[in-house]
Protein backbone atom coordinates (compact mmCIF):
# COMPACT_ATOMS: atom_id res chain seq x y z
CA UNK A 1 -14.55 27.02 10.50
CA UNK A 2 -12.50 24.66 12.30
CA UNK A 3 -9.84 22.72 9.48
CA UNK A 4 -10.84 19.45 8.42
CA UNK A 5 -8.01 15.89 9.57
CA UNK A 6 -6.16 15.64 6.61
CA UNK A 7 -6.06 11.91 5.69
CA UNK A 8 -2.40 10.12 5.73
CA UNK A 9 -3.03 8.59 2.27
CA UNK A 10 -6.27 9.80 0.16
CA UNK A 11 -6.42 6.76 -2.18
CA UNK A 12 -5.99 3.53 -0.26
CA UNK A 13 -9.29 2.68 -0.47
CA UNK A 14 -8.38 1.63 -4.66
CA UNK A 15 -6.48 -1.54 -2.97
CA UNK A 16 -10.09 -2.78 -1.89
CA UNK A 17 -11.37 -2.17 -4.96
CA UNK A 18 -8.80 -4.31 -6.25
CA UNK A 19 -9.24 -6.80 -3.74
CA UNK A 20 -13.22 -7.07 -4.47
CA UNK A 21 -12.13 -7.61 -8.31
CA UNK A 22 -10.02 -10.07 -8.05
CA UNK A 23 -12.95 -11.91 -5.42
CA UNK A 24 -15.30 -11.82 -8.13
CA UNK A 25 -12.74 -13.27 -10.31
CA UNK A 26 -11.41 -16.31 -8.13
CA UNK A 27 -15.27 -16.91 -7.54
CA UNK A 28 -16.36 -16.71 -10.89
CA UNK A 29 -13.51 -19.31 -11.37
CA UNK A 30 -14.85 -21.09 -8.29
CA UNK A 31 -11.80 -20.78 -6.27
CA UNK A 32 -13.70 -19.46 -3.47
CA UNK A 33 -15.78 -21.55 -1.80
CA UNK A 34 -17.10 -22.63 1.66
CA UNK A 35 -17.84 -26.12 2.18
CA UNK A 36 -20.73 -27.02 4.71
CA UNK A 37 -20.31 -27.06 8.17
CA UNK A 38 -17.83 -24.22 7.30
CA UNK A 39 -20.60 -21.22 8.09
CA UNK A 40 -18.45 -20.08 10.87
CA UNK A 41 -15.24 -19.56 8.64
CA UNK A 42 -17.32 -17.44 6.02
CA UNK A 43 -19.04 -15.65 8.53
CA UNK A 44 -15.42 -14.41 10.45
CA UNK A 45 -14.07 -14.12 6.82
CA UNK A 46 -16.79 -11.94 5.72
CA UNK A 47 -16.74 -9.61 9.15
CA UNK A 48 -12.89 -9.64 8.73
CA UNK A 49 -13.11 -7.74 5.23
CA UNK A 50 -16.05 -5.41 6.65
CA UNK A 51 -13.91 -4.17 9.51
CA UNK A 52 -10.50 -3.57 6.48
CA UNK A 53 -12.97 -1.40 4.65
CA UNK A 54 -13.94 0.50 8.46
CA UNK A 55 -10.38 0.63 8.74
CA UNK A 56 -9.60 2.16 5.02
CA UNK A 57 -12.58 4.49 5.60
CA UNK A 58 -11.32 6.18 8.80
CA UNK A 59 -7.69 6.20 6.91
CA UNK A 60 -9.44 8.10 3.90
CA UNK A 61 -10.66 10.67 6.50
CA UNK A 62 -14.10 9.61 6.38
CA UNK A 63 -15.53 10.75 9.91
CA UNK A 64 -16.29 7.47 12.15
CA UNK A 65 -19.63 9.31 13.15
CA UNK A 66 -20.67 9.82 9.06
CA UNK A 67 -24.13 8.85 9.50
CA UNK A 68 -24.16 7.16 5.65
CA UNK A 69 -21.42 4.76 6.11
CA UNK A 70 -22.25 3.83 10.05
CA UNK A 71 -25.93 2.83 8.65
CA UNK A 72 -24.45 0.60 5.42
CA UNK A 73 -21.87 -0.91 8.10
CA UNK A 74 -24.60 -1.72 10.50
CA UNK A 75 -26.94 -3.14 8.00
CA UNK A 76 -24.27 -5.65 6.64
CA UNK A 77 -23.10 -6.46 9.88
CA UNK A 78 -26.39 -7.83 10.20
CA UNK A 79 -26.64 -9.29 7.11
CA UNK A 80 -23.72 -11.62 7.81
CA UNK A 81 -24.49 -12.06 10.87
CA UNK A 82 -27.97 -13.32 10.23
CA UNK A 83 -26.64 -15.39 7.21
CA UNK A 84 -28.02 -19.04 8.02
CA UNK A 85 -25.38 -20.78 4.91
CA UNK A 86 -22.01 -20.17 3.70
CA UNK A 87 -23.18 -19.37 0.17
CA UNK A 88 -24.91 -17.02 1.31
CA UNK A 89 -22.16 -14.86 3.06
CA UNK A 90 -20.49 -15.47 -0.40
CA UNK A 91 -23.31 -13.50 -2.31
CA UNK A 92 -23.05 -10.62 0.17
CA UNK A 93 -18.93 -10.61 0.20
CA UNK A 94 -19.70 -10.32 -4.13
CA UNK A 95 -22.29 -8.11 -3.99
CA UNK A 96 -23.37 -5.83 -0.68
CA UNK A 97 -19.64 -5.49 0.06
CA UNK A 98 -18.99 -3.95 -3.39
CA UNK A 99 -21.90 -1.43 -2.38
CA UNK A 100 -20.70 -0.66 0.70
CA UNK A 101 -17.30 0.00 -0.88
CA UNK A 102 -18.86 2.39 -3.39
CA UNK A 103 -20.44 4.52 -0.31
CA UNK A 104 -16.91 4.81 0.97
CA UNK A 105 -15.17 5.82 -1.56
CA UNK A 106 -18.27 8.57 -2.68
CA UNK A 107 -18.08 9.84 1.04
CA UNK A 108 -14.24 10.56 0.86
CA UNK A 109 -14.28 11.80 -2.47
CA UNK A 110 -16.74 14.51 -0.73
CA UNK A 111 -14.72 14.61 1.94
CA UNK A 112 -11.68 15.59 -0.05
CA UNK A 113 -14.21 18.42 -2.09
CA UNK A 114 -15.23 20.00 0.82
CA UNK A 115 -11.49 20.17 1.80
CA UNK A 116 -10.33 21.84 -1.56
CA UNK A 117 -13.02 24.49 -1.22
CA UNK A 118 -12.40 25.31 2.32
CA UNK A 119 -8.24 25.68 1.43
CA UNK A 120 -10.00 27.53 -1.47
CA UNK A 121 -12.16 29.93 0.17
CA UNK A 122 -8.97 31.18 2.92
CA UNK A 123 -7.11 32.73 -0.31
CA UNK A 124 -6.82 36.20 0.55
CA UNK A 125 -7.13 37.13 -3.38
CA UNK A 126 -10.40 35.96 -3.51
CA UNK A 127 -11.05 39.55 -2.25
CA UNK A 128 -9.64 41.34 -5.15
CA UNK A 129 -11.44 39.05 -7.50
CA UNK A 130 -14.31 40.83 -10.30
CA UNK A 131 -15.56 38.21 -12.29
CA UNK A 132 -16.32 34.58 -11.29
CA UNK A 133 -13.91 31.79 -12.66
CA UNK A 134 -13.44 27.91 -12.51
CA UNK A 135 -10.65 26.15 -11.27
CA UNK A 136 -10.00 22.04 -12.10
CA UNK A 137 -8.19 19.52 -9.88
CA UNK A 138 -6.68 17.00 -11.52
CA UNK A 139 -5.85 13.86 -9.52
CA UNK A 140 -2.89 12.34 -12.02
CA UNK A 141 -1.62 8.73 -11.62
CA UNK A 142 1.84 9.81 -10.68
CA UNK A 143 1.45 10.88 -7.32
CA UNK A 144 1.00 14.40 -8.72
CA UNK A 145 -1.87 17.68 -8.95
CA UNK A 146 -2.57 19.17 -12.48
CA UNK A 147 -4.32 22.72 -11.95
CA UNK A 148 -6.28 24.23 -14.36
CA UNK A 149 -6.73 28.03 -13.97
CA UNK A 150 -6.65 29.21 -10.32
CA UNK A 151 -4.09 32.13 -11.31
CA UNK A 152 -5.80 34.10 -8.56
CA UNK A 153 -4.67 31.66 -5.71
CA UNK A 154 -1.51 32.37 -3.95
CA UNK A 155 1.68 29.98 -3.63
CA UNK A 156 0.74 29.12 -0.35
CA UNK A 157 -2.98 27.81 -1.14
CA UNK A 158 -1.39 25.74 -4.71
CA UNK A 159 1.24 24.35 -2.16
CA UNK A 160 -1.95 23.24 0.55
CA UNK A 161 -3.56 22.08 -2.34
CA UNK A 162 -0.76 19.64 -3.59
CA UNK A 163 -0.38 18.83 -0.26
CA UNK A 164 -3.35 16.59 0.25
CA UNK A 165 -2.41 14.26 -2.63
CA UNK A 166 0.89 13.02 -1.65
CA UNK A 167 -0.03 9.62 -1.62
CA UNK A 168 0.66 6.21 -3.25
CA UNK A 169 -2.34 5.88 -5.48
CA UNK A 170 -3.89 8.83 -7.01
CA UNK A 171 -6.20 9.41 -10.26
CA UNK A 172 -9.25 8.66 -8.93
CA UNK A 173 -11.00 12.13 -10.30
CA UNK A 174 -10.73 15.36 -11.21
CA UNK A 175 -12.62 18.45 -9.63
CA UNK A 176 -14.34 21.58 -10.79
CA UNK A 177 -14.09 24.19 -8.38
CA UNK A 178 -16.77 27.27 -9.50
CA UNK A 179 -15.70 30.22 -7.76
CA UNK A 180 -18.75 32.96 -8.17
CA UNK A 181 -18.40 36.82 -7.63
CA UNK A 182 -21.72 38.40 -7.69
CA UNK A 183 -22.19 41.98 -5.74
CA UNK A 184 -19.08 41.28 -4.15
CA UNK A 185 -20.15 38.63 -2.75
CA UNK A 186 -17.74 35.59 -3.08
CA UNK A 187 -19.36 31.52 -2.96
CA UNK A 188 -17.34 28.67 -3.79
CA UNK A 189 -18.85 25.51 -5.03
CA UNK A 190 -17.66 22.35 -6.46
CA UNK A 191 -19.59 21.46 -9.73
CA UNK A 192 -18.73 17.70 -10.20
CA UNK A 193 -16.06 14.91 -10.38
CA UNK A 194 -14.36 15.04 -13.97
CA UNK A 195 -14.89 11.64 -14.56
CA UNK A 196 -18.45 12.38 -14.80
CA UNK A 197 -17.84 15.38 -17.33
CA UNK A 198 -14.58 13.59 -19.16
CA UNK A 199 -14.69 10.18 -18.38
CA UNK A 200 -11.98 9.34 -21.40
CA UNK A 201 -9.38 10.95 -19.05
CA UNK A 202 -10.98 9.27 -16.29
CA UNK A 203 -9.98 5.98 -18.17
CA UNK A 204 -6.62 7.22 -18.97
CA UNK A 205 -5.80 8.52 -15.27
CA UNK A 206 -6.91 4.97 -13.65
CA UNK A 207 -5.05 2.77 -16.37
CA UNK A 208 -1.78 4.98 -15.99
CA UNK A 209 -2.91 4.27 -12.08
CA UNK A 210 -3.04 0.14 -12.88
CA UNK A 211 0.11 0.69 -14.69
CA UNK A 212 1.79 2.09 -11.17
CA UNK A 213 0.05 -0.41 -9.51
CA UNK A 214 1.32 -2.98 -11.13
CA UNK A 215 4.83 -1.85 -11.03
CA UNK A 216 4.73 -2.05 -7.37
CA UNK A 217 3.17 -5.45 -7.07
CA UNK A 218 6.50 -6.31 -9.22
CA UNK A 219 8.92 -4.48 -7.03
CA UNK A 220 7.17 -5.85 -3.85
CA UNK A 221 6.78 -9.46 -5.60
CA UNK A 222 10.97 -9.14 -6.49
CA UNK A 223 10.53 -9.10 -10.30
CA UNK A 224 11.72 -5.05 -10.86
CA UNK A 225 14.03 -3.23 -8.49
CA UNK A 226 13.14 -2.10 -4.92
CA UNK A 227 15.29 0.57 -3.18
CA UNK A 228 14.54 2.19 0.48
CA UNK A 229 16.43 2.15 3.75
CA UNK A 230 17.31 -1.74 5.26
CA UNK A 231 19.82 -3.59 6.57
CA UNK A 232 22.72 -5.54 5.14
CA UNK A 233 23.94 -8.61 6.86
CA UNK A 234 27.31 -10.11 6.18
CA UNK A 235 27.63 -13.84 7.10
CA UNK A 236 31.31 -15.75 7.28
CA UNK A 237 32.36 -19.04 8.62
CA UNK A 238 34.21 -19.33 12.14
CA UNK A 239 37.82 -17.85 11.97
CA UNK A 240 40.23 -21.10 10.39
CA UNK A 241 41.27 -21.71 14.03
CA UNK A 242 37.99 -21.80 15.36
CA UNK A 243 36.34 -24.05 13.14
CA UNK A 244 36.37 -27.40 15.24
CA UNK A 245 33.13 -28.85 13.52
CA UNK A 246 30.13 -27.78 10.67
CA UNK A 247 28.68 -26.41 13.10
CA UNK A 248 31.51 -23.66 12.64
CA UNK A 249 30.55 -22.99 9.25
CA UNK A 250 27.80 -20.85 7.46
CA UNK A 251 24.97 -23.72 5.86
CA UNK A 252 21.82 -23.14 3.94
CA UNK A 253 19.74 -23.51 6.88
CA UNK A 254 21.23 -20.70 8.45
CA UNK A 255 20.96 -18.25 5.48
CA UNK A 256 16.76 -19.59 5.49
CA UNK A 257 16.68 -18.94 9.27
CA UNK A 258 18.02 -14.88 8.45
CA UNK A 259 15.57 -15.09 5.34
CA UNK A 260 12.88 -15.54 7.49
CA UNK A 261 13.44 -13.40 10.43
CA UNK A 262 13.56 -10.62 7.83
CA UNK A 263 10.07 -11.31 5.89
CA UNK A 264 8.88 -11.99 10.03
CA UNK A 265 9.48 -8.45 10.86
CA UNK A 266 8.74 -7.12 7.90
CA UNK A 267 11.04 -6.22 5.17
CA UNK A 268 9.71 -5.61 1.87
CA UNK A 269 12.29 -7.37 -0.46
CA UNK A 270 15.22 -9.25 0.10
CA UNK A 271 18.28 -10.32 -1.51
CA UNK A 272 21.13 -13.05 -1.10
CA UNK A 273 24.68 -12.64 -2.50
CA UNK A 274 23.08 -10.30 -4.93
CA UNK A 275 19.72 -12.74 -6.01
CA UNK A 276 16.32 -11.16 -5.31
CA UNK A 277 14.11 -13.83 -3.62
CA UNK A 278 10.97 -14.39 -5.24
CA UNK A 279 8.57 -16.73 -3.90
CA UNK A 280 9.78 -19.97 -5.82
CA UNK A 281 13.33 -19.13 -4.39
CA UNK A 282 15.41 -21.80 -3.13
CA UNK A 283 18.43 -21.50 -1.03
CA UNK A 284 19.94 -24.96 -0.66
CA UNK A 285 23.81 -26.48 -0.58
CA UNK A 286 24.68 -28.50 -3.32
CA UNK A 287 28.23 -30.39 -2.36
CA UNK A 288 29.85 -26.81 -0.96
CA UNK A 289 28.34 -23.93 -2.70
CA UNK A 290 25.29 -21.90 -1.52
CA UNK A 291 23.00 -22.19 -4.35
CA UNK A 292 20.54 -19.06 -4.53
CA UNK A 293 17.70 -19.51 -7.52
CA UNK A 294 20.31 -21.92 -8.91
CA UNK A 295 23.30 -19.95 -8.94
CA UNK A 296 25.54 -20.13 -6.61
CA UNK A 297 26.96 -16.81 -4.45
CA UNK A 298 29.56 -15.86 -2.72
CA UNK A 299 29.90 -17.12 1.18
CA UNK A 300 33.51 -14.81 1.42
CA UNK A 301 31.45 -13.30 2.72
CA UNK A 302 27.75 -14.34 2.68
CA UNK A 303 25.70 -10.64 2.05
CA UNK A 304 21.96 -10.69 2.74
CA UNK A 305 20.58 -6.99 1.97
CA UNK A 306 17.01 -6.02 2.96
CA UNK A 307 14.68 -3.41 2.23
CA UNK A 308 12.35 -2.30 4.96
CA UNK A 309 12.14 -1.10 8.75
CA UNK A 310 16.01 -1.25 9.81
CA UNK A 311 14.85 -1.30 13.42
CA UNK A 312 11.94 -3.76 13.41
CA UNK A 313 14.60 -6.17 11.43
CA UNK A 314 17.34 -5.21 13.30
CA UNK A 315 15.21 -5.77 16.81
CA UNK A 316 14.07 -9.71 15.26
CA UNK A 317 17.01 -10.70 14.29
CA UNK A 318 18.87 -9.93 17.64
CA UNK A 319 18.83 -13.18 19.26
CA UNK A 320 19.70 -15.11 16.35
CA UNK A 321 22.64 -13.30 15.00
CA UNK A 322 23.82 -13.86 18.69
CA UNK A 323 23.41 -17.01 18.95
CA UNK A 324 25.20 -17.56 15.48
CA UNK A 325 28.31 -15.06 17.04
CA UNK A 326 28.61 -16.70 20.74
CA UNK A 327 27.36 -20.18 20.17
CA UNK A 328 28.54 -20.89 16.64
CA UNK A 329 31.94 -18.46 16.39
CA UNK A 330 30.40 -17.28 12.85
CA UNK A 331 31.67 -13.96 12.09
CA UNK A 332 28.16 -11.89 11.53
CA UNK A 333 28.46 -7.76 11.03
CA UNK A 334 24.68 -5.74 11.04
CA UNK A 335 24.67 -2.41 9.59
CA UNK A 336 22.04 -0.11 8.82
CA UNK A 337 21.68 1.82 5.57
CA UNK A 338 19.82 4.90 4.44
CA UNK A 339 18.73 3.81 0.71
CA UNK A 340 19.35 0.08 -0.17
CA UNK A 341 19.02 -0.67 -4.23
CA UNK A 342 18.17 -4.77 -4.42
CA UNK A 343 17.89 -6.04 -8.26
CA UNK A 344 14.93 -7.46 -9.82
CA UNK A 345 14.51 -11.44 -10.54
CA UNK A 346 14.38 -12.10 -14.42
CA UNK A 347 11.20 -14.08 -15.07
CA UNK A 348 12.47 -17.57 -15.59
């Protein structure tokens, strides 16, 4: 039996589950809505979030020829397609889409089953093995794999086994795995997600999960710490000699122009002369200081750290630091740095 693709990350379908809760929210707020003549907007809108949750599918491993999920797709392609008002696409966004979501996410929770018991079924104890047993799978919130007997299994097959949940979001469910000696004959079957057996550590796995998840959206959003590789920038006027004009010297503008090369090519969190930006920043002069969420920083020099691809950042904000160096005489230094720590912004 040929080994099943492994998926990159086994859980990111649970960031379109969040994103269909929070659509039923802003609609049930009436936040979303499509004014007429605006059929054409909802209709790319709604075939825009159909093709993210192709996209998620294939990333979950879900085959692109699984007969179930090709036959939901197709039918609510039509269905928005066919749509003769916007209000309508907005019913099937709120409702169809959730179904289609729930197919998904049952079809690479299989997917991931069928997985386990094939990793399962290559231990070569399962030989030596006289009476049948059960083995659980427990999916935990912090990126982690709880086993439940399985004493049989080698260190090899627990080490495939952890292997497949290395991902961002995990807790989704838990797994029995029946293992079944009978005349010598071994079977392996899987008996049913926990959360149908358990479902108050169900509960407890996915709000420990919205409890991760919602540190993240702080990190990412600048209100908690972020660290990971970057770049840090260092910014300083023209050498005394060489300053002939303001254009010579390091403004606000300029520090906004680096800003946003930086969120352009996609860093992850930023932070000037030691202030996280959050998105109500403001980086202004106010008579000569460089005021950064009010408080001014040091320009001595100017340091703009930030968390993401170095290369991608590095690559975007080529031309401009040039321009600032040859044009300008500013004195700019780039380096690149393994593991960057940027602080979080206090809520105000």
């Amino acid at each position: 039996m040929a080994e099943p693709r492994k998926p990159s990350d086994i859980y990111i379908l649970f960031g379109i589950s969040l994103l269909l809760s929070a659509l039923l929210l802003v609609n049930s707020l009436g936040i979303i809505s499509f004014r007429v003549g605006e059929l054409k907007d909802a209709r790319n809108y709604a075939l825009s979030l159909l093709e993210l949750n192709m996209d998620l599918a294939h990333q979950l491993g879900v085959p692109r020829d699984n007969a179930r999920v090709s036959f939901s797709y197709e039918n609510l392609h039509k269905s928005i397609s066919m749509a003769a008002t916007a209000g309508e696409i907005t019913d099937i966004i709120l409702s169809e889409m959730g179904a289609f979501e729930d197919i998904i996410r049952e079809e690479a929770e299989s997917n991931l089953t069928n997985r386990l018991q094939w990793v399962i079924s290559k231990d070569p104890n399962l030989e030596q093995l006289e009476a049948s047993t059960e083995l659980v799978i427990h999916f935990l919130a912090d990126n982690a794999i709880s086993l439940e007997g399985g004493d049989f299994l080698e260190a090899d097959t627990i080490e495939e086994i952890r292997s497949y949940v290395a991902s961002k979001g995990v807790g989704m469910q838990s797994v029995i795995i029946a293992v079944e000696v009978l005349d010598d004959i071994v079977t392996i079957n899987a008996i049913e997600p926990m959360s149908e057996l358990d479902p108050v550590q169900h509960l407890q796995n996915q709000y420990k999960l919205l409890e991760q998840e919602y540190t993240n959206l702080r990190s990412l959003n600048g209100y908690s710490e972020l660290t990971g590789p970057g770049l840090v920038i260092s910014l300083m006027d023209a050498e005394d000699e060489d300053i002939v004009s303001e254009n010579n010297i390091i403004h606000d503008v300029d520090v906004q122009e680096v800003v946003h090369f930086l969120f352009a090519s996609g860093a992850l969190g930023i932070s000037v002369g030691g202030k996280r930006l959050v998105v109500d920043t403001s980086i202004r002069c106010v008579g000569g200081p460089i005021l950064v969420n009010y408080d001014p920083v040091p320009v001595k020099p100017l340091i703009i750290k930030a968390v993401g691809d170095p290369e991608a950042m590095e690559k975007s904000l080529n031309t401009l630091l040039n321009y600032y160096r040859e044009e300008r005489s500013l004195r700019v230094e780039v380096s690149v740095e393994s593991e960057i720590r940027l602080p979080g912004q206090p809520l105000r």
